[in-house]
N, C-alpha and C. Protein backbone atom coordinates (compact mmCIF):
# COMPACT_ATOMS: atom_id res chain seq x y z
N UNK A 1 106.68 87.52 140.99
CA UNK A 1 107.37 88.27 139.97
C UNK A 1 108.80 87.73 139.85
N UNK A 2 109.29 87.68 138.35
CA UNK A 2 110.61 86.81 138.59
C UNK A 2 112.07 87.92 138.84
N UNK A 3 112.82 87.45 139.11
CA UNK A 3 114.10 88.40 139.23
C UNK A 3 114.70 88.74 138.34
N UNK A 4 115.32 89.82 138.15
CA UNK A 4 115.93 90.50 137.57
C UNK A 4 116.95 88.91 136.61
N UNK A 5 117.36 88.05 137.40
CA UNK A 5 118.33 87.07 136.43
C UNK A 5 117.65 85.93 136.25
N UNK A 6 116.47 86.28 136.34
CA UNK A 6 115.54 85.06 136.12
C UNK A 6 115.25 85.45 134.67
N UNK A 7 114.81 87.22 134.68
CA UNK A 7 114.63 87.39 133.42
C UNK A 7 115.09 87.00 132.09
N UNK A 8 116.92 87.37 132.36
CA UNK A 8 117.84 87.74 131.93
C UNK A 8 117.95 85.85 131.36
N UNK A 9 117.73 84.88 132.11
CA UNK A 9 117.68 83.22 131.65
C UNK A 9 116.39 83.26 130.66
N UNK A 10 115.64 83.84 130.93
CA UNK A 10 114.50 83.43 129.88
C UNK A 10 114.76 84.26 128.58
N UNK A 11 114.94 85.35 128.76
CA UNK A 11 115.65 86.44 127.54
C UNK A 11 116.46 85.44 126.52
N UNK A 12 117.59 84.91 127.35
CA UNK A 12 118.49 84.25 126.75
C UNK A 12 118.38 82.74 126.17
N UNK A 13 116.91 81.72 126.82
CA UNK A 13 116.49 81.11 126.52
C UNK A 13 115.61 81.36 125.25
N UNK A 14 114.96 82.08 125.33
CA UNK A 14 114.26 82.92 123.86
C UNK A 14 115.25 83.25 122.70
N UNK A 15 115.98 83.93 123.00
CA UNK A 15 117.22 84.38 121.85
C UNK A 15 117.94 82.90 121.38
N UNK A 16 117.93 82.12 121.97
CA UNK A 16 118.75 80.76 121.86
C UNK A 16 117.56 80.00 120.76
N UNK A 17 116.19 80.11 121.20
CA UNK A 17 115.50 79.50 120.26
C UNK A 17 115.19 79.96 119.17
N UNK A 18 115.27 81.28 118.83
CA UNK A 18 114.94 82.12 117.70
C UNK A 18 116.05 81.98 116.84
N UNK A 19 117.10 81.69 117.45
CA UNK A 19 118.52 81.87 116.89
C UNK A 19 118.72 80.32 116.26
N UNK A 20 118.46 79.19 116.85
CA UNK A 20 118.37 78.05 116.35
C UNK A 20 117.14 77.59 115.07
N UNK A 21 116.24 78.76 115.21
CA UNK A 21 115.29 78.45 114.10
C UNK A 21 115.62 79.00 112.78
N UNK A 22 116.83 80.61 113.00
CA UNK A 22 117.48 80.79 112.10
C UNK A 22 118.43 79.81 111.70
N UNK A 23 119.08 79.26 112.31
CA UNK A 23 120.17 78.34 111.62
C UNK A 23 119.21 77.02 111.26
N UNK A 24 118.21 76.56 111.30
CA UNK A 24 117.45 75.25 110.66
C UNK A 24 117.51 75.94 109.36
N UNK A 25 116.50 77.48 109.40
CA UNK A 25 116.12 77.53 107.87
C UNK A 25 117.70 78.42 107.24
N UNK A 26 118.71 78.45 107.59
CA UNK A 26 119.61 78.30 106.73
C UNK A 26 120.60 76.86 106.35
N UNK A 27 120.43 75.75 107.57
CA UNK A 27 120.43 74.86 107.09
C UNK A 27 119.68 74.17 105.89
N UNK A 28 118.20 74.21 105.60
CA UNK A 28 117.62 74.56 104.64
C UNK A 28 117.77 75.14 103.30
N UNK A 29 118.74 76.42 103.59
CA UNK A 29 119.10 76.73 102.21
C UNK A 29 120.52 75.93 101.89
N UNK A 30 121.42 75.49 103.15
CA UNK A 30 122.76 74.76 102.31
C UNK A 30 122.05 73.78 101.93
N UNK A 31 121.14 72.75 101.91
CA UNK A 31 120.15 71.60 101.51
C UNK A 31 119.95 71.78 100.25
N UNK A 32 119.46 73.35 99.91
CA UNK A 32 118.53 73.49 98.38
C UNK A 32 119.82 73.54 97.62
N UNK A 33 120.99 74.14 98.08
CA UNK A 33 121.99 74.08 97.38
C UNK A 33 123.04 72.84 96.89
N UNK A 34 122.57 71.97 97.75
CA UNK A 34 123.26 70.12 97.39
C UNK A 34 122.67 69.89 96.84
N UNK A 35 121.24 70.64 96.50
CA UNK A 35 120.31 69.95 95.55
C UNK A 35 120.69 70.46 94.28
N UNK A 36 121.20 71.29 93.82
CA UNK A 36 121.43 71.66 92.81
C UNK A 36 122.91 71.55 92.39
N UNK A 37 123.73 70.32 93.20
CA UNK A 37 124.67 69.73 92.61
C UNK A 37 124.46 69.21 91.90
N UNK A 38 122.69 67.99 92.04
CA UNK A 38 122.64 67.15 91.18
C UNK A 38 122.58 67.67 89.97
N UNK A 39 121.48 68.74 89.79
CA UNK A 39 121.66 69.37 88.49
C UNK A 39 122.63 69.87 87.26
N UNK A 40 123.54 70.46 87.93
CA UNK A 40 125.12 70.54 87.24
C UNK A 40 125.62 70.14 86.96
N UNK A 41 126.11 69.96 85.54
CA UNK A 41 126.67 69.16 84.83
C UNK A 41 128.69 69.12 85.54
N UNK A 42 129.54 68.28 85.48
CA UNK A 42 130.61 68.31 86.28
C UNK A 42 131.34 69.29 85.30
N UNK A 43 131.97 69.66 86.10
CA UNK A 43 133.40 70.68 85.36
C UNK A 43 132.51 71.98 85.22
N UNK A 44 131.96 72.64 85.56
CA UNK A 44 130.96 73.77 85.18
C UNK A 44 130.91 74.62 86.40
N UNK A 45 130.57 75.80 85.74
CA UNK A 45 130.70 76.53 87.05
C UNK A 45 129.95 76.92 88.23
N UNK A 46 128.75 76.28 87.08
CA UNK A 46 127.57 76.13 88.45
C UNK A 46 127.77 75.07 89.42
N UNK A 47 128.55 74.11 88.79
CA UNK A 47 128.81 73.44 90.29
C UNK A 47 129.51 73.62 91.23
N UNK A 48 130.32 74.37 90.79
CA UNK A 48 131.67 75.11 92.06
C UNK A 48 130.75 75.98 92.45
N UNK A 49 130.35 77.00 92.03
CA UNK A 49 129.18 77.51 93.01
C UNK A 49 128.46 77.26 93.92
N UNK A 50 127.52 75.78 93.69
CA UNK A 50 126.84 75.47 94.29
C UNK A 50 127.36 74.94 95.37
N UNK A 51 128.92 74.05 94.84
CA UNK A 51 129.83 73.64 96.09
C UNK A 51 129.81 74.43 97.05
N UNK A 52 130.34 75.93 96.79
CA UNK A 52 130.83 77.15 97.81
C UNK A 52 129.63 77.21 98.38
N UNK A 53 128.36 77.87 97.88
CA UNK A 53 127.34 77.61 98.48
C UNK A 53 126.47 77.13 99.66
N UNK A 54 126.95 75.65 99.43
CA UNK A 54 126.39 74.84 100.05
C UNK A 54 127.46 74.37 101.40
N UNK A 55 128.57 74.67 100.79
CA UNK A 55 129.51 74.29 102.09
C UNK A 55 129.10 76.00 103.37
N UNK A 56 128.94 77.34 102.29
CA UNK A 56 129.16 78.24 103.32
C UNK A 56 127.45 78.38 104.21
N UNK A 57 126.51 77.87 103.72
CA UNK A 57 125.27 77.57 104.36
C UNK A 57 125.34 77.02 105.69
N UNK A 58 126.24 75.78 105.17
CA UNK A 58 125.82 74.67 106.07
C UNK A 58 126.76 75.19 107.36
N UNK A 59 128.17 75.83 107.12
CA UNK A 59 128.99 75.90 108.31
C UNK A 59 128.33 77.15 108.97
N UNK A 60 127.44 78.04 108.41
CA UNK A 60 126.77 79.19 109.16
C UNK A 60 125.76 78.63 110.03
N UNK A 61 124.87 77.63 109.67
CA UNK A 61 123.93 77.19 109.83
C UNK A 61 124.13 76.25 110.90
N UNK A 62 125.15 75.79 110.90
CA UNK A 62 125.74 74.85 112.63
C UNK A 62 126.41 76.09 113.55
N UNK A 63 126.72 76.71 113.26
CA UNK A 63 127.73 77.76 114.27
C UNK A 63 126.33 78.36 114.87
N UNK A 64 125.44 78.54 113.86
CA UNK A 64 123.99 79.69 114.40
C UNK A 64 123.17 78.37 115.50
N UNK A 65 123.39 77.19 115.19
CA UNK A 65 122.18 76.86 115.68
C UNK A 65 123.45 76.17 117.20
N UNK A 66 124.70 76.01 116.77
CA UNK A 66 125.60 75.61 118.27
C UNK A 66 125.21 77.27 119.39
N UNK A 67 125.01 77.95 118.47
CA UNK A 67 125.28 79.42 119.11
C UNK A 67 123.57 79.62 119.80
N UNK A 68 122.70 79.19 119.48
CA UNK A 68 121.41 79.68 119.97
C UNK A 68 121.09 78.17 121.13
N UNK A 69 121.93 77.06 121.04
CA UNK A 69 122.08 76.02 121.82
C UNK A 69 122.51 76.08 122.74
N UNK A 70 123.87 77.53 122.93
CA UNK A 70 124.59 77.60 124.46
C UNK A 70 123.81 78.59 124.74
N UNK A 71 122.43 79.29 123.85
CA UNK A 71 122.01 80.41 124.88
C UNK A 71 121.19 79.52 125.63
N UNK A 72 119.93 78.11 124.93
CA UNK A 72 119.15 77.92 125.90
C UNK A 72 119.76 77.27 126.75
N UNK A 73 120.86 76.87 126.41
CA UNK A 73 121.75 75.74 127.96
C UNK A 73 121.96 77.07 128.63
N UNK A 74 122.38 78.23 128.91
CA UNK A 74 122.83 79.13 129.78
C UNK A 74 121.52 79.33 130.53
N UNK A 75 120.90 79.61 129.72
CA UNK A 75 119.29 80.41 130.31
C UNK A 75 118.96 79.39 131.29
N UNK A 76 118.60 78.73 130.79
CA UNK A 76 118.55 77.52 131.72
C UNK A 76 119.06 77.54 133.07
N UNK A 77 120.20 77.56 133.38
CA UNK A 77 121.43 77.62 134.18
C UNK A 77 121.46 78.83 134.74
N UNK A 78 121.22 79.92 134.37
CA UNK A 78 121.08 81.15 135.12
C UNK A 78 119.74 81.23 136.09
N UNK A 79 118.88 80.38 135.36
CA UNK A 79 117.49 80.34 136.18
C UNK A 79 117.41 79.57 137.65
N UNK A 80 118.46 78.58 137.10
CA UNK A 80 118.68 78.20 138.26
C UNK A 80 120.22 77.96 139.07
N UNK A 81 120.60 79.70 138.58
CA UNK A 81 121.61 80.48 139.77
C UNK A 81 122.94 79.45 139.49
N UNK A 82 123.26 78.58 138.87
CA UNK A 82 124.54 78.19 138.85
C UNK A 82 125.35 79.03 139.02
N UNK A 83 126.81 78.33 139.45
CA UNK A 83 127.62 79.72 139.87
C UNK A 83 128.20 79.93 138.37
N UNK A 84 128.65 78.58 137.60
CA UNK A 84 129.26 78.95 136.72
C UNK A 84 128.52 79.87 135.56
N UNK A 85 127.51 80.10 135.73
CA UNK A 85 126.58 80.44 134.41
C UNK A 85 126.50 81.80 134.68
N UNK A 86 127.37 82.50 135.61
CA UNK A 86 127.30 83.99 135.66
C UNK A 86 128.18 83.92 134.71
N UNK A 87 129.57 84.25 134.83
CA UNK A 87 130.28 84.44 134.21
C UNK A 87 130.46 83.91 132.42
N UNK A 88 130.11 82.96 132.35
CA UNK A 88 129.48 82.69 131.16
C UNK A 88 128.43 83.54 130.36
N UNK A 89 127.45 83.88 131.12
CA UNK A 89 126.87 84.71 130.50
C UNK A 89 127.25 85.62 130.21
N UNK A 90 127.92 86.76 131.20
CA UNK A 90 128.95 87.77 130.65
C UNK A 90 129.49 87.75 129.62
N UNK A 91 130.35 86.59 129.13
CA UNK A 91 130.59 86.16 128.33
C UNK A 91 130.49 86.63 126.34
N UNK A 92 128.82 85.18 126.97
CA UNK A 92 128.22 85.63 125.88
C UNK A 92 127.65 86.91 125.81
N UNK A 93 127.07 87.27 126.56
CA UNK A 93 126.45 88.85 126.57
C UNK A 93 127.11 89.64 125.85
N UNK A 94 128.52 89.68 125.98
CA UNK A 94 129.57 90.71 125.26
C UNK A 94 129.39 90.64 123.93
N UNK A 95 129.70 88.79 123.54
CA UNK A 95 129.42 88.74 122.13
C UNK A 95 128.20 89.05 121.58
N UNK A 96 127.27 89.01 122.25
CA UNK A 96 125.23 89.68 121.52
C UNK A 96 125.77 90.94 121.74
N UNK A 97 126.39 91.95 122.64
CA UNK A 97 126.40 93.19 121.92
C UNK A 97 126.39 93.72 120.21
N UNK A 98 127.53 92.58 120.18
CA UNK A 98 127.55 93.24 118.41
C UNK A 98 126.39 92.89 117.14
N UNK A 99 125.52 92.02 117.98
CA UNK A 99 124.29 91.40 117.28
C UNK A 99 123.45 92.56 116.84
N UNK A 100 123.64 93.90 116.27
CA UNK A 100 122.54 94.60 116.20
C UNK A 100 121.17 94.19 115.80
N UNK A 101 120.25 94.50 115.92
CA UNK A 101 119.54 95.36 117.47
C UNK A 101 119.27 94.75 118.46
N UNK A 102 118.86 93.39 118.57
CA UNK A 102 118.54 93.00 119.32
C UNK A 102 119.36 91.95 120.24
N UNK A 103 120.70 91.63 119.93
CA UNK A 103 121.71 91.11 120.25
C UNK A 103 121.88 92.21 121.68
N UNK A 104 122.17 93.33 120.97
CA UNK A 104 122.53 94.47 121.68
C UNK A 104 122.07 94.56 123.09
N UNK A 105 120.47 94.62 122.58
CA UNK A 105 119.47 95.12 123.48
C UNK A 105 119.82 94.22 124.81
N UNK A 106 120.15 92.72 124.49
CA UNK A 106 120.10 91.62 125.51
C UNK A 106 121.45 91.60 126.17
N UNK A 107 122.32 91.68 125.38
CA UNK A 107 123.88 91.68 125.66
C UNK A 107 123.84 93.22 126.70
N UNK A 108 123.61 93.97 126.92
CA UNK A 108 123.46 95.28 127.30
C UNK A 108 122.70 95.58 128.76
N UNK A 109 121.62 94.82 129.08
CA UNK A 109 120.86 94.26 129.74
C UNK A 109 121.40 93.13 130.77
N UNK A 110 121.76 92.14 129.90
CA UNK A 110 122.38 90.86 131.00
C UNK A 110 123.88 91.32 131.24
N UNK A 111 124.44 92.67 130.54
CA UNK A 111 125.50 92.72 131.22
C UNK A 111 125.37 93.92 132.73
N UNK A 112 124.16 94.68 132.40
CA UNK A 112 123.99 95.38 133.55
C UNK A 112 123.74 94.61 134.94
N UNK A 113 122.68 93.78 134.18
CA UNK A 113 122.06 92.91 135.19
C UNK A 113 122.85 92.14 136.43
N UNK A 114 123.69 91.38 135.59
CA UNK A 114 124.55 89.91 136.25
C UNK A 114 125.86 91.09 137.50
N UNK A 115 126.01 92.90 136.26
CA UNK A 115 127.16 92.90 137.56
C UNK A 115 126.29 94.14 138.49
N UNK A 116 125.65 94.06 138.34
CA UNK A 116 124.56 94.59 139.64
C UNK A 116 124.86 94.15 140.84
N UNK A 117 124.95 94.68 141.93
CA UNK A 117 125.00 94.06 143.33
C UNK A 117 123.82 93.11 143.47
N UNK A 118 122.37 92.93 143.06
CA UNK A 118 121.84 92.15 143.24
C UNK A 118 121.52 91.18 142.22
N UNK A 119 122.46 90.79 140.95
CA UNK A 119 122.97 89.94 140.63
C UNK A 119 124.41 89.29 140.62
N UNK A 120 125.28 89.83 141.23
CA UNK A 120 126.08 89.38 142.25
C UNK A 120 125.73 88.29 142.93
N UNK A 121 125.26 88.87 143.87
CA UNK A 121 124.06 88.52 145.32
C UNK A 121 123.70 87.16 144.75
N UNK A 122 123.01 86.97 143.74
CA UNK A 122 122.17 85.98 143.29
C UNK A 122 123.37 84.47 143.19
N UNK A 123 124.62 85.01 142.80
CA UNK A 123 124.87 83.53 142.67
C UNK A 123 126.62 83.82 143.79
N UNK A 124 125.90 84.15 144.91
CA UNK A 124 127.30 83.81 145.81
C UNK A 124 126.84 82.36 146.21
N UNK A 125 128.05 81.97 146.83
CA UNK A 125 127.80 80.22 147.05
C UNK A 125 127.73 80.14 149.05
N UNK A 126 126.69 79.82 149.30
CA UNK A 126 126.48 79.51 150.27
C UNK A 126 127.46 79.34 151.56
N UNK A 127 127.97 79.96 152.48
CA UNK A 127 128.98 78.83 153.37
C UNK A 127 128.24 77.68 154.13
């Protein structure tokens, strides 16, 4: 049976990939929206649109998929007890609180978890 911060790495490995599949398919939509630069005639307002558009896609769409990239690098890293990847997770955990609902649920969880005495425990460093 895995541990309590074993969980808490795979949780966060999961949320990291779900979260990166959201930012592909909104990368996807800043895409459909360069596509419809070509269409627009210049000086028009559909093309400033499509500009705004396509620029605010694409910068959501890297932040979501950098952001679901440090969960599976953490998860990862918590699984296997790094010291630094406690506190990191904390971290992030704080920020998935505000992820309603399910941000929450995990952020809420890995923050009980990690300051638990027996996730503590889990990543003291050996003498």
């Amino acid at each position: 049976m895995a541990s309590p911060v074993d969980l808490v790495g795979i949780l966060f490995i999961i949320w990291g990939g779900l979260t990166m599949v959201i930012g592909v398919s909104t990368l996807a939509l800043g895409a459909g929206a360069l596509a419809l630069l070509g269409t627009a005639s210049r000086g028009s307002g559909r093309r400033v649109a499509a500009t705004i558009t396509a620029a605010a896609f694409i910068t959501i769409a890297v932040i979501t998929i950098l952001w679901g990239l440090a969960h599976v690098i953490l998860g990862i890293s918590l699984r296997r007890q790094r010291h630094w990847s406690r506190v990191v997770a904390l971290v992030l955990a704080a920020v998935d609180t505000l992820l309603l609902p399910y941000g929450t649920a995990l952020g809420v969880y890995a923050i009980w978890v990690l300051l638990s005495e027996k996730g503590k425990a889990a990543f003291q460093i050996a003498d």
